[in-house]
Protein backbone atom coordinates (compact mmCIF):
# COMPACT_ATOMS: atom_id res chain seq x y z
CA UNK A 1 137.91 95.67 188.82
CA UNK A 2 139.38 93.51 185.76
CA UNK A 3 135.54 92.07 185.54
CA UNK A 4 133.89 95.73 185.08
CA UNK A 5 136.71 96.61 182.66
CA UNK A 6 136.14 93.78 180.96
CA UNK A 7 132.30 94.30 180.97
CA UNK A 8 132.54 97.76 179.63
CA UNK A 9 134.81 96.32 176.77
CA UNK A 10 132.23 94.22 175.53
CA UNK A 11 129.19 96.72 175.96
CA UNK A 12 131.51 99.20 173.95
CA UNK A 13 131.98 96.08 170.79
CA UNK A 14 128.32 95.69 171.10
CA UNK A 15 127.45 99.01 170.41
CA UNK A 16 130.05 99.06 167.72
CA UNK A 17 128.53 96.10 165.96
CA UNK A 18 125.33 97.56 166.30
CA UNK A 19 126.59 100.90 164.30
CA UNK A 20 128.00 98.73 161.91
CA UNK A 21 124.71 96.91 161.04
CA UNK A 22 122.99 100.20 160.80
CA UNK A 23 125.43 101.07 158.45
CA UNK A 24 125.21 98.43 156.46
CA UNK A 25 121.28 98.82 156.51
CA UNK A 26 121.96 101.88 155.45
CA UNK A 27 124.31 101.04 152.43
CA UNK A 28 121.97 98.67 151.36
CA UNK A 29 118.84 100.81 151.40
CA UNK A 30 120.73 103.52 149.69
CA UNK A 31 121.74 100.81 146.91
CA UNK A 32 117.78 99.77 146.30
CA UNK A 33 116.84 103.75 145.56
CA UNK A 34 119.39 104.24 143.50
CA UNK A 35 118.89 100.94 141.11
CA UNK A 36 115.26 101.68 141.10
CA UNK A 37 116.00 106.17 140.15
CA UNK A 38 118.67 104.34 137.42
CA UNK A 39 115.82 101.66 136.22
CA UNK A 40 112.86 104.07 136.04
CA UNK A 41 114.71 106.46 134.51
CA UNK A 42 116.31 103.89 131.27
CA UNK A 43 112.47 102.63 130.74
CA UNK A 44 111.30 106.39 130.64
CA UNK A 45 114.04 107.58 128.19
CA UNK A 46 113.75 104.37 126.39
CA UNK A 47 117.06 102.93 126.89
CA UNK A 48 115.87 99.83 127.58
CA UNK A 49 117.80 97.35 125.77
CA UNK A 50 120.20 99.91 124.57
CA UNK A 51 121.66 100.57 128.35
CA UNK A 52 123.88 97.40 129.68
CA UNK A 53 124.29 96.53 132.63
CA UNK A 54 128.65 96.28 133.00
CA UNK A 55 128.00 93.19 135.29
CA UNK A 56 125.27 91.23 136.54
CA UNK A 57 126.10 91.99 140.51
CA UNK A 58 126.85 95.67 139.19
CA UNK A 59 124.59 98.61 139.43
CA UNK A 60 126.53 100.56 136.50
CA UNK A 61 124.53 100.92 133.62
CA UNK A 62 126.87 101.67 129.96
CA UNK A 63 125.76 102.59 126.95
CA UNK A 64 128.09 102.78 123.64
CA UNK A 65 127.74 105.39 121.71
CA UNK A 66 131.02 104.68 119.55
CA UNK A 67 133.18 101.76 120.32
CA UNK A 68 136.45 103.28 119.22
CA UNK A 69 139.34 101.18 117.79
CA UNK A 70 141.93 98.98 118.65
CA UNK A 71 142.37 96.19 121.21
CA UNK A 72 143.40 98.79 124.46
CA UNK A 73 144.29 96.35 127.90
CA UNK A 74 143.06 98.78 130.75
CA UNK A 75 144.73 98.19 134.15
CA UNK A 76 144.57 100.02 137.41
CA UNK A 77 147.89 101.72 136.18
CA UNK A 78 146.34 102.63 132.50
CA UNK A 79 146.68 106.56 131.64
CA UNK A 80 143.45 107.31 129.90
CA UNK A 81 142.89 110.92 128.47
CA UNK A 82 139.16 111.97 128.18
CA UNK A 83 136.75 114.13 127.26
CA UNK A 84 133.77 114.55 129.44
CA UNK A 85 130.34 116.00 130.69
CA UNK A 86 129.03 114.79 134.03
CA UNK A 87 125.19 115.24 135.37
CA UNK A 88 123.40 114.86 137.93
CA UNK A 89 120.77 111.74 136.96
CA UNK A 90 117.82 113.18 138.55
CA UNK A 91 117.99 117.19 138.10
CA UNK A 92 120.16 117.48 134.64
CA UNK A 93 122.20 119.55 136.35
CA UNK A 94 125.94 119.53 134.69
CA UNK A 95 128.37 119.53 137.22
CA UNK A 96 131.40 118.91 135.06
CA UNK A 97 132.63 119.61 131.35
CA UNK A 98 136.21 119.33 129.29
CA UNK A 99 135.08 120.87 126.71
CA UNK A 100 138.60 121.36 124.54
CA UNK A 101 140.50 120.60 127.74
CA UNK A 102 141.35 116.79 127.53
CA UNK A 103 142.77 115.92 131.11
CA UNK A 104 144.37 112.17 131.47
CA UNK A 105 143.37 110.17 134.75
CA UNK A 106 145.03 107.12 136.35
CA UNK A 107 142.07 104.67 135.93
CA UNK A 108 143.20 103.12 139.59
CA UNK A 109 142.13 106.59 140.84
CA UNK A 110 138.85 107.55 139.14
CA UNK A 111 135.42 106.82 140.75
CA UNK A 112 134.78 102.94 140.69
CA UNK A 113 131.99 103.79 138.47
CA UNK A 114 134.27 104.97 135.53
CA UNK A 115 136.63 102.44 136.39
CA UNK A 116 133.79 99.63 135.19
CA UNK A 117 133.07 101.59 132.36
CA UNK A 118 135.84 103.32 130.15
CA UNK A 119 137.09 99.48 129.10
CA UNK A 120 133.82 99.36 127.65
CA UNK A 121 135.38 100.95 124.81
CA UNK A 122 138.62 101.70 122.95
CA UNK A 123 140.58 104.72 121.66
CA UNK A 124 138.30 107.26 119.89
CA UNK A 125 135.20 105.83 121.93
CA UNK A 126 132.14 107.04 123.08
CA UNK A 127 130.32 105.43 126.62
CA UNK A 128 127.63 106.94 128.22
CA UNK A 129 127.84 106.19 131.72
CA UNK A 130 125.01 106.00 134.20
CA UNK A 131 126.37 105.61 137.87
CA UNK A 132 124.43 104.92 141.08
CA UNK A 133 125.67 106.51 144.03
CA UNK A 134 127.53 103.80 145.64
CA UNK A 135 129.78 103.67 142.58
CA UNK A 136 130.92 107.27 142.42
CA UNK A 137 130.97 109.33 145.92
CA UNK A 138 128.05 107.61 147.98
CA UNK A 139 127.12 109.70 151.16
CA UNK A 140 129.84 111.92 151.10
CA UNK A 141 128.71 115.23 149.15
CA UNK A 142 131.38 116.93 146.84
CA UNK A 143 130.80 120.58 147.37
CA UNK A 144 133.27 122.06 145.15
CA UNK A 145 131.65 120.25 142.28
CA UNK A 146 128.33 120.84 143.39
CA UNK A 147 126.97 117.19 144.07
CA UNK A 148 125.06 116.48 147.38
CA UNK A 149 125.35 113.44 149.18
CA UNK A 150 124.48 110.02 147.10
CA UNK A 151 123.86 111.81 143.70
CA UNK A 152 123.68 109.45 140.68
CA UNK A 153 125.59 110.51 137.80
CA UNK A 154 125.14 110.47 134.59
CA UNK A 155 128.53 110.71 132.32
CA UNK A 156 129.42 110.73 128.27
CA UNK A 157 133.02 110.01 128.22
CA UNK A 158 134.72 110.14 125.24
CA UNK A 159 138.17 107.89 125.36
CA UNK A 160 141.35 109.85 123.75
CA UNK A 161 144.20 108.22 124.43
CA UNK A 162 145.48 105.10 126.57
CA UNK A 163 148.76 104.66 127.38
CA UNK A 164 149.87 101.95 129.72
C-alpha cells in the first residue's frame, strides 16, 4: 500500500513539473512577442536611438522627454505623485488619464514596469514609458481598465513630487 501511495506521489510531482515547464515555455514565448511588437514598433516611429533600453537584461524601453531637477533617491517606500496617460502599444487605445487629478503611488506597489522607469527622471520630469507585458500585468487581463491579457503599454508619466 505505502509503495502505490508513494508511486502516485511521484506521478502527481511529475505532472507538476511538467506544468511548470509549460509555463515557463509559455513566459518565455510571451517575452519574445512582446520585445519584437516593442522593437518593430521604436524602428517604425523612429525612436531608434532616442528609446533606451532601462537595462540590458530588461525589456523596458524609456524615453526622456524632460529630465526634471534635483538629485531624488527613489526606494520601494518613495511617494511619487504623477501625472499620466496610459495606452495600449498596439491599438492606441487610452486606457488611463490624470488629467488635473495628480494621484501619488508607493513606487513598491506600481507595475514593475514603472518601477524601472520613474527614477529615470527627477521632480518636474517627463519619461515616456514603453512596457512589455511581462513588466506590467502579463496574462492576467485588467477588465475594469480595459486591458486584455499581455497588453503592452505605452505610458508618458510626468513626475510631481517625491517624498521619501
Amino acid at each position: 500500500m505505502r509503495c502505490l501511495l508513494f508511486l502516485l506521489l511521484g506521478c502527481m510531482l511529475l505532472l507538476g513539473c511538467a506544468k511548470t515547464q509549460s509555463a515557463l515555455e509559455s513566459y518565455k514565448a510571451q517575452a519574445a512577442v512582446d520585445d519584437k511588437i516593442v522593437t518593430q514598433y521604436i524602428q517604425a516611429n523612429n525612436l531608434t536611438g532616442v528609446a533606451k533600453k532601462v537595462s540590458d537584461t530588461c525589456g523596458v524601453y524609456y524615453i526622456v522627454l524632460q529630465p526634471g531637477q534635483g538629485n531624488d533617491i527613489f526606494t520601494t517606500s518613495t511617494k511619487v505623485t504623477v501625472g499620466d496617460t496610459g495606452k495600449i502599444l498596439t491599438t492606441g487605445k487610452v486606457f488611463t488619464q490624470t488629467n488635473n487629478f495628480h494621484p501619488y503611488y508607493v513606487l513598491g506597489q506600481v507595475i514593475l514596469g514603472w518601477k524601472l522607469g520613474i527614477p529615470k527622471i527627477n521632480r518636474g520630469g517627463i519619461v515616456r514609458l514603453l512596457i512589455p507585458s511581462r513588466y506590467a500585468y502579463g496574462p492576467a487581463p485588467q477588465t475594469a481598465a480595459g486591458l486584455p491579457a499581455n497588453a503592452i503599454l505605452d505610458f508618458d508619466i510626468q513626475l510631481y513630487d517625491v517624498t521619501n
